[in-house]
Every structure is written in structure tokens, then in C-alpha cells.
N, C-alpha and C. Protein backbone atom coordinates (compact mmCIF):
# COMPACT_ATOMS: atom_id res chain seq x y z
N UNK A 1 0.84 -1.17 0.00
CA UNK A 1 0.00 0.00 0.00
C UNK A 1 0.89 1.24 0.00
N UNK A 2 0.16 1.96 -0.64
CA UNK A 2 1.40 3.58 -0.66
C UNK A 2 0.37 4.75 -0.27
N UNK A 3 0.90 5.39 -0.42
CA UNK A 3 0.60 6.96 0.64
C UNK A 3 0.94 8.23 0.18
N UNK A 4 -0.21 9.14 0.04
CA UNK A 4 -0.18 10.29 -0.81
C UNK A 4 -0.77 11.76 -0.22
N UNK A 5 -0.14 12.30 0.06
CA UNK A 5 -1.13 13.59 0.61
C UNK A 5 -1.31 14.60 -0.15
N UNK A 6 -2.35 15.67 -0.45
CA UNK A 6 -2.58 16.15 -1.16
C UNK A 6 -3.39 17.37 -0.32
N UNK A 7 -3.21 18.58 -1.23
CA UNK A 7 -3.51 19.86 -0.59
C UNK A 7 -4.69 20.42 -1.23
N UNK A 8 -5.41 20.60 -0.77
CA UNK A 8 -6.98 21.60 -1.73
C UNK A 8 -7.03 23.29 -0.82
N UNK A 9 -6.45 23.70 -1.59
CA UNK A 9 -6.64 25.36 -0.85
C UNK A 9 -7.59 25.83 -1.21
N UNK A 10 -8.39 26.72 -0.47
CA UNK A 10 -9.91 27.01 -0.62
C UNK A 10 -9.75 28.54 -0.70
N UNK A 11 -9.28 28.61 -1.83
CA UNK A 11 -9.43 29.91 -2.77
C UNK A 11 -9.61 30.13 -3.77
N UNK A 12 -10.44 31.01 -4.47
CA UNK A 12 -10.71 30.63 -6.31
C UNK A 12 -9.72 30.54 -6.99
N UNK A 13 -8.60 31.42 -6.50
CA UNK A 13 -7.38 30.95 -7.46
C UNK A 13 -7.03 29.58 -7.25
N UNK A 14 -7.00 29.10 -6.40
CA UNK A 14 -6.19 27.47 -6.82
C UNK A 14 -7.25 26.02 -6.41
N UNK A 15 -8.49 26.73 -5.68
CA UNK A 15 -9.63 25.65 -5.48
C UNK A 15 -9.68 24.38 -7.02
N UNK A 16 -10.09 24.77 -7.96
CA UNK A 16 -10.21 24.30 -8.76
C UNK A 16 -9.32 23.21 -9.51
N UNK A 17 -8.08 24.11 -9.80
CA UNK A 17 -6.76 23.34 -9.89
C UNK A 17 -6.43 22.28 -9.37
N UNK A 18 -6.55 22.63 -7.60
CA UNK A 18 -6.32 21.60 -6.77
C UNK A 18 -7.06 20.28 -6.54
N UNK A 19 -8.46 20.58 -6.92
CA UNK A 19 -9.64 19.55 -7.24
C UNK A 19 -9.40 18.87 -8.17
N UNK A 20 -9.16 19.67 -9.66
CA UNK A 20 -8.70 18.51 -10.84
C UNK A 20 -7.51 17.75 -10.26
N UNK A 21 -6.43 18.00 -9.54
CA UNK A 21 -5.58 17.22 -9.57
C UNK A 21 -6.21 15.90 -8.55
N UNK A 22 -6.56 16.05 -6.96
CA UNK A 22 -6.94 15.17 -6.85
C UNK A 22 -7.83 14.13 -7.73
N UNK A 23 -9.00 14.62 -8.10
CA UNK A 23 -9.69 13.59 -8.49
C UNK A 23 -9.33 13.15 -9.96
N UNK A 24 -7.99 13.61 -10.92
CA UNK A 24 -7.13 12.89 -11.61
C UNK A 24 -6.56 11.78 -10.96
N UNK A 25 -6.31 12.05 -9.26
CA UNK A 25 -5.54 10.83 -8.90
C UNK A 25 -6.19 9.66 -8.25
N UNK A 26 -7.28 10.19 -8.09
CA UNK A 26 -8.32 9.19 -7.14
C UNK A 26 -8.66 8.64 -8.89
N UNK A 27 -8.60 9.21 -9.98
CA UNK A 27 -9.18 8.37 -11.21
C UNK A 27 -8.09 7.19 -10.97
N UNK A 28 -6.92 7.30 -11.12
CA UNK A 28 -5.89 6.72 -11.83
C UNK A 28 -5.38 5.55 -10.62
N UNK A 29 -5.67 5.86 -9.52
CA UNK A 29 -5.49 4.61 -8.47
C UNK A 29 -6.75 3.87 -7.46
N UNK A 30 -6.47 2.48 -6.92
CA UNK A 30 -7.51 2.16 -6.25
C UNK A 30 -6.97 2.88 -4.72
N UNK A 31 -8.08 3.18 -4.47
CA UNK A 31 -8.28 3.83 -3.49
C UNK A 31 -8.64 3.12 -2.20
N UNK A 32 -7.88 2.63 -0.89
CA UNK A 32 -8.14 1.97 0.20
C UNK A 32 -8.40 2.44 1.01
N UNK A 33 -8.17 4.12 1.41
CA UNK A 33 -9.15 4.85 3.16
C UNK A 33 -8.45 6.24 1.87
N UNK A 34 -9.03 6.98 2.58
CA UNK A 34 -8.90 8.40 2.39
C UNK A 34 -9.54 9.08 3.44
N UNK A 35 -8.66 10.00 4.29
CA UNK A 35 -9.26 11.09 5.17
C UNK A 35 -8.65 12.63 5.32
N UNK A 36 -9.53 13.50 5.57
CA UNK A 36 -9.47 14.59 5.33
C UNK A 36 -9.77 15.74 6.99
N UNK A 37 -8.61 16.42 6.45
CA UNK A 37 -8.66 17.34 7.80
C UNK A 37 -8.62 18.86 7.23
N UNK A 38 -9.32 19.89 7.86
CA UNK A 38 -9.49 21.61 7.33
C UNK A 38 -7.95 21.70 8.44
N UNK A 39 -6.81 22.44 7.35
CA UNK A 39 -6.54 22.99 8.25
C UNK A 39 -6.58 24.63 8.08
N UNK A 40 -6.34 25.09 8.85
CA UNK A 40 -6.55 27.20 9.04
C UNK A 40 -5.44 27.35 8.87
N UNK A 41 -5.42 28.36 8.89
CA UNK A 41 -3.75 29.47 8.98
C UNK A 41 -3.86 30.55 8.01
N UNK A 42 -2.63 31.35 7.83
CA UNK A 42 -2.61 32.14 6.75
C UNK A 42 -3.35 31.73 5.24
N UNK A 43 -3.39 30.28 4.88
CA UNK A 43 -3.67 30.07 4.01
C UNK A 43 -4.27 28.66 4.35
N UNK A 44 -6.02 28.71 4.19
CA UNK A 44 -7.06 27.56 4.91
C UNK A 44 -6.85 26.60 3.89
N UNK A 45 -6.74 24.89 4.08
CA UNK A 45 -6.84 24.26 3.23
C UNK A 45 -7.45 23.04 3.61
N UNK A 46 -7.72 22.12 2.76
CA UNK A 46 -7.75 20.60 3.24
C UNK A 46 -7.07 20.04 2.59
N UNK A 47 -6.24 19.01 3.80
CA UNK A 47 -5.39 18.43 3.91
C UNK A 47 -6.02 16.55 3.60
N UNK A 48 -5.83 16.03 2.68
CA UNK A 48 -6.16 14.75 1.90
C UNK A 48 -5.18 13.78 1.71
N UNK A 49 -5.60 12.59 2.59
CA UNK A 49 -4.50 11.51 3.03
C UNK A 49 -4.93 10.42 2.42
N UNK A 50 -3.95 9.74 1.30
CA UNK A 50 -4.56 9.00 0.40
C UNK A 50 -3.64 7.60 0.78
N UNK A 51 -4.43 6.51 1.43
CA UNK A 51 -3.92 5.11 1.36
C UNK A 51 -4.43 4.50 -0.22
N UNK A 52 -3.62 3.98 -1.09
CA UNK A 52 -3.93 3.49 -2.61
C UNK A 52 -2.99 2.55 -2.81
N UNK A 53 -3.75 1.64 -3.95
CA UNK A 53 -2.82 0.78 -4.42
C UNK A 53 -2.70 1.30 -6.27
N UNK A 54 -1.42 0.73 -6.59
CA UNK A 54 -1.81 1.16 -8.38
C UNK A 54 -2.81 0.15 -8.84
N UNK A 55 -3.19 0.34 -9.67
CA UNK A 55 -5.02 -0.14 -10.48
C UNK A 55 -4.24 -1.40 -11.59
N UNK A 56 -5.25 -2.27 -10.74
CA UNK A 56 -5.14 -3.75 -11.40
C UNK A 56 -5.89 -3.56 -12.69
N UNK A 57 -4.16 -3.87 -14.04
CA UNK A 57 -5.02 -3.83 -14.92
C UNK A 57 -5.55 -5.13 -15.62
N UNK A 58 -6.52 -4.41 -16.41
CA UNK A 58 -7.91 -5.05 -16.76
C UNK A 58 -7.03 -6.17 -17.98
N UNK A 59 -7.60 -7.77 -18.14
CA UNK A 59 -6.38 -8.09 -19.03
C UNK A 59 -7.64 -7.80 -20.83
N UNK A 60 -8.68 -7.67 -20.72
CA UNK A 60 -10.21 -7.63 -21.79
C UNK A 60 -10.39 -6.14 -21.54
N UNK A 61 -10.52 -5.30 -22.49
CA UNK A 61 -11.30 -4.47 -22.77
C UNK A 61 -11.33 -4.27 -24.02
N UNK A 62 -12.71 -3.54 -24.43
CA UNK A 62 -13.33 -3.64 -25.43
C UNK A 62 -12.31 -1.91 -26.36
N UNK A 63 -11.98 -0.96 -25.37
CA UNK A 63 -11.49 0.16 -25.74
C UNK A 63 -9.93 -0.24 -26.71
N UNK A 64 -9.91 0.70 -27.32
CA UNK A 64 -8.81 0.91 -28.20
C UNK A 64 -7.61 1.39 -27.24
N UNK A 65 -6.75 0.30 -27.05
CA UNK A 65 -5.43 0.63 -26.67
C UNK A 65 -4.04 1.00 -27.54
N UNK A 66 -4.09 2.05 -27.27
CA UNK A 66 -2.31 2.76 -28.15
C UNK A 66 -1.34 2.96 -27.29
N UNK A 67 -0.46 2.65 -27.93
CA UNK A 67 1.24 2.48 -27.07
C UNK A 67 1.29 4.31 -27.60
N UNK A 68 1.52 4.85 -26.45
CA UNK A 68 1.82 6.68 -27.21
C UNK A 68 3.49 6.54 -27.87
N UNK A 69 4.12 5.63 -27.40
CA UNK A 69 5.41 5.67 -27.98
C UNK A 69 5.67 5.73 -29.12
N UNK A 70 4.45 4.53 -29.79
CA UNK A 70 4.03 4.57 -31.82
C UNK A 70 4.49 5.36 -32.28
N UNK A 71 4.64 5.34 -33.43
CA UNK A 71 5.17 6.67 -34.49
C UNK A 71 3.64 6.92 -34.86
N UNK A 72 3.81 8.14 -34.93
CA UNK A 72 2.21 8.40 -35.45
C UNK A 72 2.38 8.79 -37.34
N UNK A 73 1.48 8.62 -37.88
CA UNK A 73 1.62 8.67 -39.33
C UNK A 73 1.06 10.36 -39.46
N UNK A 74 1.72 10.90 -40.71
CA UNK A 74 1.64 12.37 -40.72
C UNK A 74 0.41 13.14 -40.85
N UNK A 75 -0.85 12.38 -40.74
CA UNK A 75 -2.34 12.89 -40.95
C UNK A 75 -2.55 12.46 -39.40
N UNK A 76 -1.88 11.68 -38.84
CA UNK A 76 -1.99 11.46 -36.98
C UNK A 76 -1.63 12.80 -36.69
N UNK A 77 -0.17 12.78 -36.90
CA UNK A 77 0.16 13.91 -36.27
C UNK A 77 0.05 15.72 -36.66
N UNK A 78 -0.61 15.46 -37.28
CA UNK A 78 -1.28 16.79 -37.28
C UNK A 78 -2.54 16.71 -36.63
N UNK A 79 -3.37 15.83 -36.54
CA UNK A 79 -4.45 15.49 -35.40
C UNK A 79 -4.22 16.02 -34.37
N UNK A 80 -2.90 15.53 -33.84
CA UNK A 80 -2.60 15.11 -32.65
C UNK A 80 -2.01 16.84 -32.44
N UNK A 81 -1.25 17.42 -33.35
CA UNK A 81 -0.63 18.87 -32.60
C UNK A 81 -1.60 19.50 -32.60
N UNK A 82 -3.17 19.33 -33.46
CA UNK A 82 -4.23 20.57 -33.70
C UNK A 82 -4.92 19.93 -31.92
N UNK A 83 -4.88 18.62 -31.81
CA UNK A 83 -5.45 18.28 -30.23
C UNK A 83 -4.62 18.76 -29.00
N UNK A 84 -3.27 19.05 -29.20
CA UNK A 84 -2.23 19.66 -28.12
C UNK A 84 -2.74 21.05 -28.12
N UNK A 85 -2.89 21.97 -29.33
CA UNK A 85 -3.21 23.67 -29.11
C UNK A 85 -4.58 23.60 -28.85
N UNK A 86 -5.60 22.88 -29.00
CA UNK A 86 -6.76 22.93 -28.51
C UNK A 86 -6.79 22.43 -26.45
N UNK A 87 -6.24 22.00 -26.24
CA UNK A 87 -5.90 21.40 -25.23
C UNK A 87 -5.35 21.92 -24.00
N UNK A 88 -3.98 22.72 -24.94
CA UNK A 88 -3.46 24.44 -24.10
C UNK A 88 -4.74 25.42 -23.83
N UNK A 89 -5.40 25.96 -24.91
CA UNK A 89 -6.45 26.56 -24.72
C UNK A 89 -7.47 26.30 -23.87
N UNK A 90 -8.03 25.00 -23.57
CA UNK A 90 -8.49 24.85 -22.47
C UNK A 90 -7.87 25.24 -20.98
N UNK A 91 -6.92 24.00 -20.97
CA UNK A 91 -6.03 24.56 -19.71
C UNK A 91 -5.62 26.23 -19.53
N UNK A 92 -5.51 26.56 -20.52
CA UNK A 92 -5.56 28.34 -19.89
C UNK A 92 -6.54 28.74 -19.38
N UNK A 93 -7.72 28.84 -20.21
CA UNK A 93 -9.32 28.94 -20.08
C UNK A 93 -9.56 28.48 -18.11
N UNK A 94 -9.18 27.20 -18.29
CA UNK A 94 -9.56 26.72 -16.86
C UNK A 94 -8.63 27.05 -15.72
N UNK A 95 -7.32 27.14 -16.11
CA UNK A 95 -6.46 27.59 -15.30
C UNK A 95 -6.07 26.24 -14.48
N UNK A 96 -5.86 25.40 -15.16
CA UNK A 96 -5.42 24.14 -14.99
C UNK A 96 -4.15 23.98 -15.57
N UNK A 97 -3.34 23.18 -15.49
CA UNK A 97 -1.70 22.35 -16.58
C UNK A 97 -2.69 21.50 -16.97
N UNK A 98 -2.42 21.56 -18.42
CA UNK A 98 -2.78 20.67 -19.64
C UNK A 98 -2.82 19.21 -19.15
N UNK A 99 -2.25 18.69 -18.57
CA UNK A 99 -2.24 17.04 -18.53
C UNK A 99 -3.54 17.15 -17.60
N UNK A 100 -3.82 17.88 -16.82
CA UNK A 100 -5.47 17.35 -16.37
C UNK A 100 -6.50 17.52 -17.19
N UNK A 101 -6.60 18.04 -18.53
CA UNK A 101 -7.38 18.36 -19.36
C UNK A 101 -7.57 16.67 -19.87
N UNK A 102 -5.93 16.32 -20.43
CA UNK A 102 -5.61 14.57 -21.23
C UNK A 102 -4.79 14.79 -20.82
N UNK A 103 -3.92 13.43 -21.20
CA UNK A 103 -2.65 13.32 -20.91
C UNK A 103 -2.20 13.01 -22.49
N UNK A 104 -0.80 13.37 -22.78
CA UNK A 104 -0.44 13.33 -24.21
C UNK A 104 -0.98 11.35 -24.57
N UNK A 105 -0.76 10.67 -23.78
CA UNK A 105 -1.23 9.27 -24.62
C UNK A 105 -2.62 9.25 -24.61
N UNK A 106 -3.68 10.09 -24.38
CA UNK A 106 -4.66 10.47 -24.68
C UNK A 106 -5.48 11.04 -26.05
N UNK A 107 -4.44 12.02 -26.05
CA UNK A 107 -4.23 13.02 -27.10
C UNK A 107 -3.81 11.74 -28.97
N UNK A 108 -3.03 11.17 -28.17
CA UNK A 108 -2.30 9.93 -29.19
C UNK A 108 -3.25 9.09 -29.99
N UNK A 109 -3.95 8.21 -28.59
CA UNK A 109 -5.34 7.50 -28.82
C UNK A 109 -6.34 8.33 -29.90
N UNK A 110 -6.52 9.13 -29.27
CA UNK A 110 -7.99 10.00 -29.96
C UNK A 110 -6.74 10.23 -31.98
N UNK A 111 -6.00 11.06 -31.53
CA UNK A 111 -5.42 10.81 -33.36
C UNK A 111 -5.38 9.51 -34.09
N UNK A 112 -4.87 8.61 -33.29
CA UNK A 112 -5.06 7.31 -34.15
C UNK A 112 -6.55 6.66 -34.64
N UNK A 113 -7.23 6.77 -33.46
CA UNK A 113 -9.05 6.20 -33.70
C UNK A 113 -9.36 7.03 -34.15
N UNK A 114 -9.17 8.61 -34.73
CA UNK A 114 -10.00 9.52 -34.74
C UNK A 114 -11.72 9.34 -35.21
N UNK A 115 -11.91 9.23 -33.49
CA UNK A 115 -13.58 9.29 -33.36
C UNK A 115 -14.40 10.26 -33.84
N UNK A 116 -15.35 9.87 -34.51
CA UNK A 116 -16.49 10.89 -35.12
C UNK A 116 -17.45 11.27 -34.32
N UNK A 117 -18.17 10.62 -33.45
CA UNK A 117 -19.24 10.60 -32.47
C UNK A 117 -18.64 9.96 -30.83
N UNK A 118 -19.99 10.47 -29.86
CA UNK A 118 -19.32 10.35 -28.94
C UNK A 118 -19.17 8.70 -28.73
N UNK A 119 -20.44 7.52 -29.14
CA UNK A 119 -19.75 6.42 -29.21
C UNK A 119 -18.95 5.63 -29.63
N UNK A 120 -17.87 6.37 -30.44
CA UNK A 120 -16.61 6.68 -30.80
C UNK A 120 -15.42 6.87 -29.87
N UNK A 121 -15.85 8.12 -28.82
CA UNK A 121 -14.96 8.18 -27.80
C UNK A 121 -15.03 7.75 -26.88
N UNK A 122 -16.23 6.85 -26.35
CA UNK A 122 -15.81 6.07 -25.30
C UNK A 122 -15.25 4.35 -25.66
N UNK A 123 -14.10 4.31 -26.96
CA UNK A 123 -14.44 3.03 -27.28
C UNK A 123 -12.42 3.21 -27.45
N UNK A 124 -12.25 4.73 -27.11
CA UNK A 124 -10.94 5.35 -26.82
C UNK A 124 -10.31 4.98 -25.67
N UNK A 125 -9.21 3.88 -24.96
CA UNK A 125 -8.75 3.71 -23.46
C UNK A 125 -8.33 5.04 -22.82
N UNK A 126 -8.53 5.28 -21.75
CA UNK A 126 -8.32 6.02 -20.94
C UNK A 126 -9.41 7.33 -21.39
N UNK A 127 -10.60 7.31 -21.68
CA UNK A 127 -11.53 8.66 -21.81
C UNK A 127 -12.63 8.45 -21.05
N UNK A 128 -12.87 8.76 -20.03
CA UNK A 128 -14.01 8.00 -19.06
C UNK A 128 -14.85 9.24 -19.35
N UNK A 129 -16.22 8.92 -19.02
CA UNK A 129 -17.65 9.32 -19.20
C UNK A 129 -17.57 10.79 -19.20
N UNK A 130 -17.14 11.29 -17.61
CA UNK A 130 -16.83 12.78 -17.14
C UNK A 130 -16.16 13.49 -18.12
N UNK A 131 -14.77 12.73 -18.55
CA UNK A 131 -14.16 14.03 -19.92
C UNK A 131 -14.92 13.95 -21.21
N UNK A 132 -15.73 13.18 -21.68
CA UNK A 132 -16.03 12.84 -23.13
C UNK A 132 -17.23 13.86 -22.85
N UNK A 133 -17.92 13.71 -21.51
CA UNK A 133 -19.40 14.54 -21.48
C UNK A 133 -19.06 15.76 -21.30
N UNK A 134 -17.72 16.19 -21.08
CA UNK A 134 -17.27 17.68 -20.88
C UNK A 134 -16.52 18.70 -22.00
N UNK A 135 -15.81 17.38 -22.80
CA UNK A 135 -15.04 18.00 -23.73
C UNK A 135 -15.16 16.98 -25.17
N UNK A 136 -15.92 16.17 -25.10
CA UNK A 136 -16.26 15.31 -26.29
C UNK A 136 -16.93 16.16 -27.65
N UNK A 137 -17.62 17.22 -27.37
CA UNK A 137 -18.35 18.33 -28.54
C UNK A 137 -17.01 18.82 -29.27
N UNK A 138 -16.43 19.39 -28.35
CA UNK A 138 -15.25 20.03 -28.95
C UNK A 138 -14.12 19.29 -29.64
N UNK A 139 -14.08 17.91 -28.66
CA UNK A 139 -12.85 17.12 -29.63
C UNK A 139 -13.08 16.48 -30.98
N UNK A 140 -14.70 16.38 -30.67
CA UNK A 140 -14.87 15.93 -32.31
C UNK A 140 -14.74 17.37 -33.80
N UNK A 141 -15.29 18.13 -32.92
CA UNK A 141 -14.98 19.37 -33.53
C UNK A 141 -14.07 20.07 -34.27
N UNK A 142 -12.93 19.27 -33.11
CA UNK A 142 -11.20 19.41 -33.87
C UNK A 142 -10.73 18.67 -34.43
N UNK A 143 -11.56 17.21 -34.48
CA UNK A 143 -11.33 16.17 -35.44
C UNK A 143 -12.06 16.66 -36.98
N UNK A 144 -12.84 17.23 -36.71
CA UNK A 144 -13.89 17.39 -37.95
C UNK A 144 -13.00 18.67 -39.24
N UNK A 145 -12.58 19.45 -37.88
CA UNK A 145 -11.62 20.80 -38.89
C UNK A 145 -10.14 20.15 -38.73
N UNK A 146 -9.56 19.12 -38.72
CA UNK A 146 -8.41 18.61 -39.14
C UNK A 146 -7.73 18.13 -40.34
């Protein structure tokens, strides 16, 4: 078992930020206790104590798995850089770092399958329900003007 603490400061500047990152990490590991304490001071936060194991993977799924290491072919990778500047733009917009938006083997996946519809993108590994229902309009969008 391993052990993670994590900070949520409860201010608009970094509330948000700090939320995507946890629950990026509560996505990406199993989760065995988690507890939480407010602490005060100059700067109020909660303080998030994560017992986890890394996530048993699945050996069947039905989703499209890509090695991001692949060479991508030159109609990929222009996919894939028009999905990186669309991607920055969000993360500015939200005031997030880009990898909580996707992560580049994300970015990889979606250029290689390039999905048309959203039952398209959930058939993408690693795009769970929450990002496709948040940012699925737009990624097809940038698939469509590619």
C-alpha cells in the first residue's frame, strides 16, 4: 500500500486546480481509506490523506489501446498537434496544466481512432464518461476541422 497527501486550498485561485488534480488521482489509483482534515492558517486548506494501491489492470477491454510511444503517421500527427493547441487553450481557459485536461497518450489514442461521435470516444482507453461529457463536442470538432 502507498501513501499520498494532497492539498486543496480554498481559494478561487487554486480551489479548482487543486480539485482537478486530486480527483485525476483518485481516477488513476484504487483507493483503500482516504481522510481529510481543514486545516486554518494564513492560508485555509484541506489536507487529503490517500492510502492506494496502483489499479489492477484489466487483461479484456473492449477500448482501443495505443502504445503513445508509436510513431504516429503524418495525418496522426497533425491530429494530434491541432489536439495539443486545442488542449493548451483549455487549460488556460480553466487555469489548470494541460495534462489534467488529457494526458499526451490520450491526445495519441484519440489521433489514431480519430472518433467521429461520442460512441466513438468512449471506445478510446483512458476517456471516461466525465471528460467525453465535458469535452467530447469540442474534440470531435477538432477532429472534424483537421
Amino acid at each position: 500500500m502507498k501513501v499520498k497527501v494532497l492539498k486543496i486550498r480554498i481559494s478561487d485561485q487554486f480551489q479548482n486546480m487543486d480539485e482537478a488534480i486530486l480527483n485525476d488521482y483518485l481516477e488513476r489509483y484504487d483507493i483503500v481509506d482516504l481522510n481529510t482534515q481543514l486545516v486554518q492558517g494564513d492560508i485555509n486548506f484541506w489536507s487529503v490523506f490517500i492510502n492506494y494501491e496502483e489499479k489492477q489492470i484489466k487483461p479484456t477491454s473492449s477500448k482501443t489501446n495505443v502504445n503513445p510511444d508509436e510513431q504516429l503517421s503524418e495525418e496522426e500527427t497533425i491530429i494530434y498537434d491541432k489536439l495539443k493547441n486545442w488542449r493548451a487553450e483549455k487549460a488556460k481557459e480553466s487555469q489548470l496544466p494541460p495534462y489534467i485536461i488529457f494526458h499526451n497518450a490520450h491526445l495519441v489514442a484519440i489521433a489514431k481512432h480519430k472518433p467521429s461521435n461520442f460512441e466513438d470516444l468512449e471506445n478510446v482507453k483512458g476517456l471516461g464518461k466525465a471528460k467525453i461529457e465535458k469535452y467530447g463536442v469540442e474534440i470531435i470538432e477538432v477532429l472534424e476541422n483537421a
